[in-house]
N, C-alpha and C. Protein backbone atom coordinates (compact mmCIF):
# COMPACT_ATOMS: atom_id res chain seq x y z
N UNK A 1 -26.69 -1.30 41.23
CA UNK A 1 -27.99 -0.80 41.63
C UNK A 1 -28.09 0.68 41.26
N UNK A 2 -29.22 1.16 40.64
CA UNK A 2 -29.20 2.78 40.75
C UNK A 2 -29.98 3.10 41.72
N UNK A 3 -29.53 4.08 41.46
CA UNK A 3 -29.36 4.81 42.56
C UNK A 3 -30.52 6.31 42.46
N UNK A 4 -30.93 6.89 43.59
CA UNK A 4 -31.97 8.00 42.95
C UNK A 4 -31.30 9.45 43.41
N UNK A 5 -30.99 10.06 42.30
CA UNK A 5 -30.51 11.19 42.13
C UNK A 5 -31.26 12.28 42.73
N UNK A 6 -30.03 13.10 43.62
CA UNK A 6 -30.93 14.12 44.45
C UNK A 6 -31.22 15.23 43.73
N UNK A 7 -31.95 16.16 43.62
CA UNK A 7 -32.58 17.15 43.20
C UNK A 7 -31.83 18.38 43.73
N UNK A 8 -31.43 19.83 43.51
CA UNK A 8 -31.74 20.70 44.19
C UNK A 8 -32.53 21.40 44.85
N UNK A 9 -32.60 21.67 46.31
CA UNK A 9 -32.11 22.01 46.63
C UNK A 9 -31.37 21.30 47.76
N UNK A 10 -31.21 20.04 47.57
CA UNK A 10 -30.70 18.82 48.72
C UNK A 10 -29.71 19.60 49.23
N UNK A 11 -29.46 19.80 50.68
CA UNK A 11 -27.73 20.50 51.21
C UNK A 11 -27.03 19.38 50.62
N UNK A 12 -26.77 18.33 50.60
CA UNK A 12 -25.67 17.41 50.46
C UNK A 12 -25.17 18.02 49.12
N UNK A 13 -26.02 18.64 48.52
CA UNK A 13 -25.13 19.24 46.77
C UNK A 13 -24.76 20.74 47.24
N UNK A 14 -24.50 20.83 48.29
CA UNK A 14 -23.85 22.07 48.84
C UNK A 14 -22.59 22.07 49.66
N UNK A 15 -22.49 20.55 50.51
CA UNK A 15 -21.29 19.95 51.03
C UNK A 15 -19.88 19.95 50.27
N UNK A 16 -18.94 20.20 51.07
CA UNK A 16 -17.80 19.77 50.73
C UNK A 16 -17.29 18.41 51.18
N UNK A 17 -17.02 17.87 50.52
CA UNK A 17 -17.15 16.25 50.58
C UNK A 17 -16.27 16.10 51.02
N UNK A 18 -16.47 14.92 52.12
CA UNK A 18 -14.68 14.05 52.84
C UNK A 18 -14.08 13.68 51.96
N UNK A 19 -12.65 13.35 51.89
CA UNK A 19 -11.87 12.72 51.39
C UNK A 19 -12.16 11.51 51.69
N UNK A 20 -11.74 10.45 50.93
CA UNK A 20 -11.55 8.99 50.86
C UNK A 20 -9.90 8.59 51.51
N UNK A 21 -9.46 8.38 52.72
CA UNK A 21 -8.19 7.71 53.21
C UNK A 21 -8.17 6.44 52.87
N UNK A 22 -9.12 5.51 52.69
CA UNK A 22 -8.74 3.93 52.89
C UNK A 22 -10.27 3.87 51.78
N UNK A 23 -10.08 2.68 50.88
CA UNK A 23 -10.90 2.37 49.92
C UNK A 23 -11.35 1.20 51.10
N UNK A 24 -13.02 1.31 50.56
CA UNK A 24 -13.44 -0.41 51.41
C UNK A 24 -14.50 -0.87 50.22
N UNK A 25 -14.87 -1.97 50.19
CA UNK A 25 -16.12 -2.43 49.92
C UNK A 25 -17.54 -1.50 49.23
N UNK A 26 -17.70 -1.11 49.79
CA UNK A 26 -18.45 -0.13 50.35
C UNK A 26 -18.35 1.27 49.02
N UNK A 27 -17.11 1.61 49.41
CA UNK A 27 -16.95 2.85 48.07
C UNK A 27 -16.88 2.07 46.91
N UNK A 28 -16.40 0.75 46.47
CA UNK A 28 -16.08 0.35 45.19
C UNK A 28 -17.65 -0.12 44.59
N UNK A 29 -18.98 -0.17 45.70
CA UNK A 29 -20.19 -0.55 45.57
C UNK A 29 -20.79 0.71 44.78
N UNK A 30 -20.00 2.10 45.70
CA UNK A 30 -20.78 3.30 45.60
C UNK A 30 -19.85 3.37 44.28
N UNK A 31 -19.11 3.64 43.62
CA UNK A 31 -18.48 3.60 42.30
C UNK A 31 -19.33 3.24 41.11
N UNK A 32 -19.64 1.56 41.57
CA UNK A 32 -20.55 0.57 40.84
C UNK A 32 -22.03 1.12 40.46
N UNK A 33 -22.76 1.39 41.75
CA UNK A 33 -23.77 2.19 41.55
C UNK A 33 -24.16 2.92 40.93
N UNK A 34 -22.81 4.19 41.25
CA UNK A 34 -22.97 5.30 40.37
C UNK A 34 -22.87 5.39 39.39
N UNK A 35 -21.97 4.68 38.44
CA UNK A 35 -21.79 4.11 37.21
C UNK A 35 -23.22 4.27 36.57
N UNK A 36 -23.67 2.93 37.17
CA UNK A 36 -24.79 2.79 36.84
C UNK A 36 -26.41 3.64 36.46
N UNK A 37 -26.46 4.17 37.80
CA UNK A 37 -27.09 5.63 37.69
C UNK A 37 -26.78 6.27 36.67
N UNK A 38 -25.70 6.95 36.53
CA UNK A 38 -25.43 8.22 35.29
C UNK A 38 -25.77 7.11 33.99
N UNK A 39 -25.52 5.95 33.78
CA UNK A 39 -25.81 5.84 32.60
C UNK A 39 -27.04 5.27 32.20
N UNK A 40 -28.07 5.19 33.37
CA UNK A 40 -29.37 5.14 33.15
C UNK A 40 -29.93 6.31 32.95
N UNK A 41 -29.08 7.75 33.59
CA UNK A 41 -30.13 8.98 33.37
C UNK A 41 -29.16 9.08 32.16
N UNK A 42 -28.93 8.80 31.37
CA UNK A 42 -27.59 9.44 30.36
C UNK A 42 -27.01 10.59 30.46
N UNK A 43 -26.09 10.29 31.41
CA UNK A 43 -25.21 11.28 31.90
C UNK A 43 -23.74 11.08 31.11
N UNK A 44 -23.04 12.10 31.33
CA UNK A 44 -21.69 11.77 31.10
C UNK A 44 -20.97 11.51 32.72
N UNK A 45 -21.43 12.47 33.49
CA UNK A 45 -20.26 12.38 35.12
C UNK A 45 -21.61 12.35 35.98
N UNK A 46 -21.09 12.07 37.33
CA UNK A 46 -21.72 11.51 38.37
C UNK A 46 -20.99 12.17 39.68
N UNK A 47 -21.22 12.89 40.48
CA UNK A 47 -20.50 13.33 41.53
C UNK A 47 -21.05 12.10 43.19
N UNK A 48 -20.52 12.06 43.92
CA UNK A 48 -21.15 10.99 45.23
C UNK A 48 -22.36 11.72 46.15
N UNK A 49 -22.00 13.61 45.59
CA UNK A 49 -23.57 14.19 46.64
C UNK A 49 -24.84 14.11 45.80
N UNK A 50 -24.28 13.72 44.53
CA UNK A 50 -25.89 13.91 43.64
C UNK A 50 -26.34 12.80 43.82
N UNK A 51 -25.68 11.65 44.80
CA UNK A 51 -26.74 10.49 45.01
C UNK A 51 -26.59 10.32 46.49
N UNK A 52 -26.92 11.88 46.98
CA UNK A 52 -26.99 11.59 48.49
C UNK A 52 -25.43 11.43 49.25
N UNK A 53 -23.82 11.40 48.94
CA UNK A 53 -23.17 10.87 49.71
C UNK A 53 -22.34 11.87 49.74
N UNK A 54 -21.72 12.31 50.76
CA UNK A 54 -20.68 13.43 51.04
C UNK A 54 -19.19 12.69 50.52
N UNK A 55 -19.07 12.21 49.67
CA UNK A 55 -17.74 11.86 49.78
C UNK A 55 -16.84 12.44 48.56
N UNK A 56 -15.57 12.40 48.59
CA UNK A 56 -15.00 12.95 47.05
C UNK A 56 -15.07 11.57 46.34
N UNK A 57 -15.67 11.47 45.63
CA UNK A 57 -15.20 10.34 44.64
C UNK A 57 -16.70 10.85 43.56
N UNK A 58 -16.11 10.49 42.18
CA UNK A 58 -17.18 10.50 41.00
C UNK A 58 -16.71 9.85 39.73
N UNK A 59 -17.63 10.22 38.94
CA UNK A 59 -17.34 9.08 37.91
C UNK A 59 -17.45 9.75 36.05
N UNK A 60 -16.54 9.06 35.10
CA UNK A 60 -17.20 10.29 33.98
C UNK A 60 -16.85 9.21 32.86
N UNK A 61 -17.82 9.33 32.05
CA UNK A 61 -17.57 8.39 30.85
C UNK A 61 -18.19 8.75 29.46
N UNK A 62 -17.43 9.81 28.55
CA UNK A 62 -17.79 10.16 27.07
C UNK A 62 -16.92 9.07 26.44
N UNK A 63 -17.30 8.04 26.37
CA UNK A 63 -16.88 7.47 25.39
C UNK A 63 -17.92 7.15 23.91
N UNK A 64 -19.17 8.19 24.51
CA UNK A 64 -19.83 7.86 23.60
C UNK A 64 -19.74 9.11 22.28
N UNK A 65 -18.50 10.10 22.64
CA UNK A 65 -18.36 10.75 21.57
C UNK A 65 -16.83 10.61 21.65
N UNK A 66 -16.20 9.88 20.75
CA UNK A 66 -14.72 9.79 20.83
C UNK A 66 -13.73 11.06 20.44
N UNK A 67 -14.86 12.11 19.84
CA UNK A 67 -14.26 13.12 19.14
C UNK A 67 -14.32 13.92 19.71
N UNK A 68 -14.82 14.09 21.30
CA UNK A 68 -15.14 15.20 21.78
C UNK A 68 -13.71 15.53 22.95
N UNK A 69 -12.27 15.37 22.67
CA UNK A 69 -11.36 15.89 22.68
C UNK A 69 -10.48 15.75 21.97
N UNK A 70 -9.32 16.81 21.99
CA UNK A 70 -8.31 16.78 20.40
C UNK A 70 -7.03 16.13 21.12
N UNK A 71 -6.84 15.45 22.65
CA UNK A 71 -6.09 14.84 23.42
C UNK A 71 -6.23 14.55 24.91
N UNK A 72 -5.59 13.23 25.19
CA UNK A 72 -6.01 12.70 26.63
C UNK A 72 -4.40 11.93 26.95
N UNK A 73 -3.68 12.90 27.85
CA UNK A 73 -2.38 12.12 28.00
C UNK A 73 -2.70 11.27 29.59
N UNK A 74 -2.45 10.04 30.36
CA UNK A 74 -2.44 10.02 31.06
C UNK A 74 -1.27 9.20 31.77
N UNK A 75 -0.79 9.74 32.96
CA UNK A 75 0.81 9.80 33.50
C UNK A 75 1.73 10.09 32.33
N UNK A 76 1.93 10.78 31.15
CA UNK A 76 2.26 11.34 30.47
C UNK A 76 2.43 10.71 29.53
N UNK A 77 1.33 9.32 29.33
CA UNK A 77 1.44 9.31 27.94
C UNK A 77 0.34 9.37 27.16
N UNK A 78 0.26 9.33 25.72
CA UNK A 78 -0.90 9.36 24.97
C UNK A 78 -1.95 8.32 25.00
N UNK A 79 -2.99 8.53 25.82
CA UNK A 79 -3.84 7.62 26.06
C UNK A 79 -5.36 7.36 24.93
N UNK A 80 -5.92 6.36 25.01
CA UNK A 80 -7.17 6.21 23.97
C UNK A 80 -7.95 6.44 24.70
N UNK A 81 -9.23 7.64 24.37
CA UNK A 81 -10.31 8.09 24.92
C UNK A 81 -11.16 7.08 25.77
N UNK A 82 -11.52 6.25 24.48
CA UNK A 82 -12.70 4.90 24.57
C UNK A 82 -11.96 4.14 25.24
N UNK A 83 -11.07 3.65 25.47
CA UNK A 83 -10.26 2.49 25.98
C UNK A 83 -9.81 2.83 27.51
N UNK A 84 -9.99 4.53 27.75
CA UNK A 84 -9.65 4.82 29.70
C UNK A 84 -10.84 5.30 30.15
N UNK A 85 -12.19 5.22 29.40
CA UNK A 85 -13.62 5.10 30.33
C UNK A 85 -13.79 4.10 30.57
N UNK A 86 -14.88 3.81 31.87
CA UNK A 86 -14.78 5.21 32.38
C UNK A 86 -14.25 5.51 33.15
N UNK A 87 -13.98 6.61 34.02
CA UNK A 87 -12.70 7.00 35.13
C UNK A 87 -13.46 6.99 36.41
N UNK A 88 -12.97 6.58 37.29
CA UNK A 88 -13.52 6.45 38.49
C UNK A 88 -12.18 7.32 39.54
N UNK A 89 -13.17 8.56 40.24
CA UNK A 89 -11.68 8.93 40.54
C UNK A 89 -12.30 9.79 42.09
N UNK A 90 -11.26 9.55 42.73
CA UNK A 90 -11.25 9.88 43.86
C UNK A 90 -9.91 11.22 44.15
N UNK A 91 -10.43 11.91 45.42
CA UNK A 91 -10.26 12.82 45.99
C UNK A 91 -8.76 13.56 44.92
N UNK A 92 -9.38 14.49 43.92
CA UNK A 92 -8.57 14.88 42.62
C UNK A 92 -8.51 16.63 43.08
N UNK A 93 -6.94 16.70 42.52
CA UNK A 93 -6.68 17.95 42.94
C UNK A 93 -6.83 18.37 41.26
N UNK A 94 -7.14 19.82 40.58
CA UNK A 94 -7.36 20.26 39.32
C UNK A 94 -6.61 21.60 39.46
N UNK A 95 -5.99 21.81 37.98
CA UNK A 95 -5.38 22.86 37.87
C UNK A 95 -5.90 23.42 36.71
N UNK A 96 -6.29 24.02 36.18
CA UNK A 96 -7.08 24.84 35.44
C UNK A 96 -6.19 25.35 34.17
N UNK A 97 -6.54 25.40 33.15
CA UNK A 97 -5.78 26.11 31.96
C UNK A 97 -6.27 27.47 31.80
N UNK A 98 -5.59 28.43 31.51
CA UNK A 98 -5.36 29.65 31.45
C UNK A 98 -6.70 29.96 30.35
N UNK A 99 -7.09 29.77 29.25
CA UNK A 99 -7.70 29.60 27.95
C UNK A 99 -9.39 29.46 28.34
N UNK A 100 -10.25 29.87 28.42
CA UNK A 100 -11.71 29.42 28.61
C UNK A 100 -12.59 29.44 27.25
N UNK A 101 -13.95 28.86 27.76
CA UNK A 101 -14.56 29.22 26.44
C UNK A 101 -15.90 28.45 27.14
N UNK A 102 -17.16 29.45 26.20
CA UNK A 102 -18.27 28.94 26.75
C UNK A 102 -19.06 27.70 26.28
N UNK A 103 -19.83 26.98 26.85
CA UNK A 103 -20.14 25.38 26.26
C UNK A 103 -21.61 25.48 27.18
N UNK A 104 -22.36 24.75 26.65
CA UNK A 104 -23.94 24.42 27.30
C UNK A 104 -23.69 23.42 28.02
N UNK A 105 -23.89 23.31 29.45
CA UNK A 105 -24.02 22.31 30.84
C UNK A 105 -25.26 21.93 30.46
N UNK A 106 -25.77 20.57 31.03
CA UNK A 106 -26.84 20.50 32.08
C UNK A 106 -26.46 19.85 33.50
N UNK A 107 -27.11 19.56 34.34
CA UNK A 107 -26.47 18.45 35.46
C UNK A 107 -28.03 17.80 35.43
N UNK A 108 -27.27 16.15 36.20
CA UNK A 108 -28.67 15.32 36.35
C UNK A 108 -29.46 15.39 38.22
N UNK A 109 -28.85 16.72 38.36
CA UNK A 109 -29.62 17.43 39.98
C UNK A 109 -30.45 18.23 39.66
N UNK A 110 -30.27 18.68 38.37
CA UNK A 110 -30.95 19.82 37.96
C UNK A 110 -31.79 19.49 36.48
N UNK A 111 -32.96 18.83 36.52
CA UNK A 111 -33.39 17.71 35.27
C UNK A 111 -34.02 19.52 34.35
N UNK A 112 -33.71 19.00 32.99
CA UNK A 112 -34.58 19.84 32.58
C UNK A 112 -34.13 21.68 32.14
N UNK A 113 -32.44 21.77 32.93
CA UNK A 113 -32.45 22.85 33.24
C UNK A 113 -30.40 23.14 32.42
N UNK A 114 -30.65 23.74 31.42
CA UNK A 114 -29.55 23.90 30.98
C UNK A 114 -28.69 25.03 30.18
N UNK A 115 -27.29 25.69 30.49
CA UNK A 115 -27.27 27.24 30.38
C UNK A 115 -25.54 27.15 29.90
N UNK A 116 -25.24 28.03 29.74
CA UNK A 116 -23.51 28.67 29.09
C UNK A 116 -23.07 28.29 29.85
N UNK A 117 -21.94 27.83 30.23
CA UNK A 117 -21.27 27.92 31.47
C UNK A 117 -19.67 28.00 30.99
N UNK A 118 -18.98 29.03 31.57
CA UNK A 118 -17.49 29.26 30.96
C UNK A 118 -16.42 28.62 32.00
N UNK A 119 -16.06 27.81 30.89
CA UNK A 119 -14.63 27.11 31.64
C UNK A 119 -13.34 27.04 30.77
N UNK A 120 -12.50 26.85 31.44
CA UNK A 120 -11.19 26.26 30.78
C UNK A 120 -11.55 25.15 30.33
N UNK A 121 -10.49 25.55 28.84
CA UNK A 121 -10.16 24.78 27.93
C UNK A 121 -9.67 22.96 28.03
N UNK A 122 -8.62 23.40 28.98
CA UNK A 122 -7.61 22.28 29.09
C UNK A 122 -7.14 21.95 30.82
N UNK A 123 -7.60 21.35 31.47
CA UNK A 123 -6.99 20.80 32.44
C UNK A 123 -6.21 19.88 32.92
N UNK A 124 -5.54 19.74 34.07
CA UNK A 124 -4.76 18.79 34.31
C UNK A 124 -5.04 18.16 36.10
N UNK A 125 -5.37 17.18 36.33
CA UNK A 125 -6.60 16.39 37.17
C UNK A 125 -5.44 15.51 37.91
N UNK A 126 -4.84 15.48 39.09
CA UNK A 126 -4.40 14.42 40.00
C UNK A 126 -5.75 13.43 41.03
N UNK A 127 -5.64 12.09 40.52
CA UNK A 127 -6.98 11.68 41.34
C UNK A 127 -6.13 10.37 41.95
N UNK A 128 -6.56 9.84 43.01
CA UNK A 128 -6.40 8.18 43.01
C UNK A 128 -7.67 7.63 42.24
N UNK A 129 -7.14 6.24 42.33
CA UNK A 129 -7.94 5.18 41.87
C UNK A 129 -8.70 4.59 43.09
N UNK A 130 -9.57 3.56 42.87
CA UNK A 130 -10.41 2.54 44.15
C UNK A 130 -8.99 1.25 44.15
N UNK A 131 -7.91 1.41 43.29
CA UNK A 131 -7.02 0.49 43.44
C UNK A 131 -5.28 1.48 44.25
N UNK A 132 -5.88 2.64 44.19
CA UNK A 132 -4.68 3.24 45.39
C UNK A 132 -3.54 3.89 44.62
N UNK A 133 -4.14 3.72 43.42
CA UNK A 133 -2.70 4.25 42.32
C UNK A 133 -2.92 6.03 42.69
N UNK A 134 -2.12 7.01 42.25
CA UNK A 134 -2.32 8.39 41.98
C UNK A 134 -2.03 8.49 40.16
N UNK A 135 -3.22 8.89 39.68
CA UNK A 135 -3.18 9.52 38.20
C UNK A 135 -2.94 10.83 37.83
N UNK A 136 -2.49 10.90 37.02
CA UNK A 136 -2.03 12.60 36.12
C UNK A 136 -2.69 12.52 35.04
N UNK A 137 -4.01 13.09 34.73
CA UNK A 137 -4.74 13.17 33.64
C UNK A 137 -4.33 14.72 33.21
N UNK A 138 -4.54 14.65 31.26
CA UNK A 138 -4.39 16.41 31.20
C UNK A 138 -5.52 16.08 30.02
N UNK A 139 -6.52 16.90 29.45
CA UNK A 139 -7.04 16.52 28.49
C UNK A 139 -7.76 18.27 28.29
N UNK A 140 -8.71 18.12 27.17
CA UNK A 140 -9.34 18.72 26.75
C UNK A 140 -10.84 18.98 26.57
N UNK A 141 -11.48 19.57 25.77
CA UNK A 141 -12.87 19.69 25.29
C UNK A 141 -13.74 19.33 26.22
N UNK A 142 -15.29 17.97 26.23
CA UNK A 142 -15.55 17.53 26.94
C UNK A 142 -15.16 17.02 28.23
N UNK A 143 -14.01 16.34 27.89
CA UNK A 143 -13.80 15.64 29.20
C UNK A 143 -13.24 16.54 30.34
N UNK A 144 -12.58 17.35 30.03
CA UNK A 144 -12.23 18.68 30.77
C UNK A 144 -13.20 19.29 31.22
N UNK A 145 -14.35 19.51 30.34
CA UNK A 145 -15.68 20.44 31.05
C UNK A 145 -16.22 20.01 32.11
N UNK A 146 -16.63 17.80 32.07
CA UNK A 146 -16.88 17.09 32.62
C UNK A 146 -16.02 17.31 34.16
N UNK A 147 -14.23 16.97 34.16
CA UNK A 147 -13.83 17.03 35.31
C UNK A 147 -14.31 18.57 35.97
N UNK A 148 -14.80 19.57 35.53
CA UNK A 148 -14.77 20.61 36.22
C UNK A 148 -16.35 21.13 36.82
N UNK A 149 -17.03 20.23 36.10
CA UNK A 149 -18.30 20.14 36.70
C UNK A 149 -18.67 18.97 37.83
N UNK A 150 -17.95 18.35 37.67
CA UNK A 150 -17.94 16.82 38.61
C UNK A 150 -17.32 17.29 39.89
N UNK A 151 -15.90 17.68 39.77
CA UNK A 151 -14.80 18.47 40.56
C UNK A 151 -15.57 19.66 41.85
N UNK A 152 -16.42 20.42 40.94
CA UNK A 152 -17.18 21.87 41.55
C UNK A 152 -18.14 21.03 42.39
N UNK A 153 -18.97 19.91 42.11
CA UNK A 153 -19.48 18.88 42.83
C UNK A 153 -19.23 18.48 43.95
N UNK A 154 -18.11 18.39 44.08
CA UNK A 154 -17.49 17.62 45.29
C UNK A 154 -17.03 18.48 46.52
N UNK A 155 -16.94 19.91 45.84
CA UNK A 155 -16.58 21.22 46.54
C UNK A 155 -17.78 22.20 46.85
N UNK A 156 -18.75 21.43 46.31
CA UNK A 156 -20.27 21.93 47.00
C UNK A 156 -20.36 23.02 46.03
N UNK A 157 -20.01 23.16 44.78
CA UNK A 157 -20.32 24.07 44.13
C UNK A 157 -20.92 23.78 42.86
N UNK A 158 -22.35 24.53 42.30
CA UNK A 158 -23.23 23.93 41.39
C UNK A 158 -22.82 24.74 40.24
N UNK A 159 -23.38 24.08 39.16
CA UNK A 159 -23.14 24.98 37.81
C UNK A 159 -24.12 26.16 37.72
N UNK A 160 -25.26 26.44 38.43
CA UNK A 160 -25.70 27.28 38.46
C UNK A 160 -25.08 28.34 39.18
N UNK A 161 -23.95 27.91 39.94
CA UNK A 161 -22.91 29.55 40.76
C UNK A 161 -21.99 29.87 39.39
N UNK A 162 -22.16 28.88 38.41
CA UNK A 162 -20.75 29.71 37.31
C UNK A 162 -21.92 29.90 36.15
N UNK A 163 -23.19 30.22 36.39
CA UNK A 163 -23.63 30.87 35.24
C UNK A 163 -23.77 32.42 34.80
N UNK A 164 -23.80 32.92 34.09
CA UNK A 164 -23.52 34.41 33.88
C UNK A 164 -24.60 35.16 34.91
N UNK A 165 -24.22 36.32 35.12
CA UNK A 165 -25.17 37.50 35.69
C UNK A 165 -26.78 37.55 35.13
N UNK A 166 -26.17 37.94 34.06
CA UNK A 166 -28.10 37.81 32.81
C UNK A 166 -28.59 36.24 33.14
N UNK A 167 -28.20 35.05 33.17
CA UNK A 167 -28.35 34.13 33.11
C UNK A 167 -29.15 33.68 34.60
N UNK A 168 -28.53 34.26 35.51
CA UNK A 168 -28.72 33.98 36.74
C UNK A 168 -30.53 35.62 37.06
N UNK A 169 -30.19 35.91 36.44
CA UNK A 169 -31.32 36.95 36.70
C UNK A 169 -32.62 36.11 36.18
N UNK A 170 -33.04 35.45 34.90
CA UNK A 170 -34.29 34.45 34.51
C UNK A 170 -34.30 33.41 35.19
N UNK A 171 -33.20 32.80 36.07
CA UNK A 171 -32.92 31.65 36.73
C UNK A 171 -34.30 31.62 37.55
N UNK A 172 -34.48 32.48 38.31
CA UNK A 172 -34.72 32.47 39.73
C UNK A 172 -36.08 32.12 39.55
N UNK A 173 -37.18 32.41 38.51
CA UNK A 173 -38.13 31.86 38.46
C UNK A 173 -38.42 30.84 37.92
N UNK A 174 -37.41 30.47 36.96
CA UNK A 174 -37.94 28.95 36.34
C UNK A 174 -37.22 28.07 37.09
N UNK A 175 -35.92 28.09 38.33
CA UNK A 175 -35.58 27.59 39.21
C UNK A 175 -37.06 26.79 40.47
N UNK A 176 -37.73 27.55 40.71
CA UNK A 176 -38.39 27.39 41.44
C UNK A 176 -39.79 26.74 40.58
N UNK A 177 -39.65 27.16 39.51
CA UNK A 177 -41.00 26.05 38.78
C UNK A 177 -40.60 24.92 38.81
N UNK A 178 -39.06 24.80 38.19
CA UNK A 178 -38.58 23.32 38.63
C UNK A 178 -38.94 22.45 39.73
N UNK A 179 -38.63 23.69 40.84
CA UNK A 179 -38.44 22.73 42.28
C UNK A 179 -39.99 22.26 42.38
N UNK A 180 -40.83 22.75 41.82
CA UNK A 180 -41.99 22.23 42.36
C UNK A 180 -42.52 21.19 41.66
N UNK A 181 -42.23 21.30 40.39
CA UNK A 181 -42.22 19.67 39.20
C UNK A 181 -41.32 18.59 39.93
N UNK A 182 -39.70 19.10 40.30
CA UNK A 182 -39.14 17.92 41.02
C UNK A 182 -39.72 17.50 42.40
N UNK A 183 -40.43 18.23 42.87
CA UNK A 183 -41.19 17.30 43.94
C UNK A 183 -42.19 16.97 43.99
N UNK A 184 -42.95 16.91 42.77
CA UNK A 184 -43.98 16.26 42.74
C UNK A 184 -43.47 14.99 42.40
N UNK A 185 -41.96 14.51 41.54
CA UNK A 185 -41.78 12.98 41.21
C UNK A 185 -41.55 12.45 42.24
């Protein structure tokens, strides 16, 4: 089922999301859903507050550019891009690579609205699964940008808090033209 994506300035995209202790029914629905959602708005990731739910769990799937990292090891071995979307991952600890570089975001909370945003290069992502396993992802390029925008999600933090100073100064009015187009849908 999709699902209808919240807008800013919803608090729930400001929450720090519960952890997941026990998988039920229920989250593997909200998984399903979300899936679904991001790839009706064509998204790459999906966080659980951008469809209303405080929880850590989200979802990310570039498999539609296979080239958009130069490696994806997972539990330390060399994994196929297309063949481990999409990832469904719950309550993930991230460690950040030293290396940044700037790349154009958008998010699907924020329709319409898209800016620099500087991140590391290369991360390395501990998540469970909805099947209880713990994963060791390390990857690059996209999918790295993806976990760290999905990740900031879940920690109540938007890509508009990691956009530059200058960036954040034009924000503030076409922020609010937005909000008033998103509530008229």
């Amino acid at each position: 089922m999709v699902r209808k994506i919240v807008f800013y300035p919803e608090p729930v995209l400001r929450a720090k999301c519960r952890d997941i202790t026990h998988v039920t029914a229920e989250h593997r629905q909200l998984a399903t859903d979300m899936l679904e959602t991001m790839n009706e708005a064509h998204g790459v990731g999906l966080a659980a507050p951008q469809v209303g739910v405080d929880l850590q769990l989200a979802v990310i799937d570039v498999s539609h550019n296979p080239q958009c990292v130069s490696y994806l090891r997972i539990d330390g071995q060399d994994a196929d891009l297309v063949k481990s979307m999409p990832i469904i991952f719950l309550n993930p600890k991230i460690e950040l690579g030293r290396d940044k570089e700037s790349g154009e975001e958008g998010c699907l909370s924020f329709p319409d609205l898209r800016s620099q945003i500087r991140r590391s290069l290369d991360v390395e992502v501990t998540y469970q699964t909805l099947d209880g396993a713990t994963v060791k992802l390390e990857t690059d390029g996209l999918l790295s940008r993806a976990f760290q925008h999905e990740i900031d999600h879940l920690n109540g933090i938007l890509f508009i808090d990691r956009m530059s100073a200058a960036a954040k100064v034009g924000l503030k009015r076409k922020l609010a033209r937005l909000q008033e187009e998103w509530a008229e849908e």
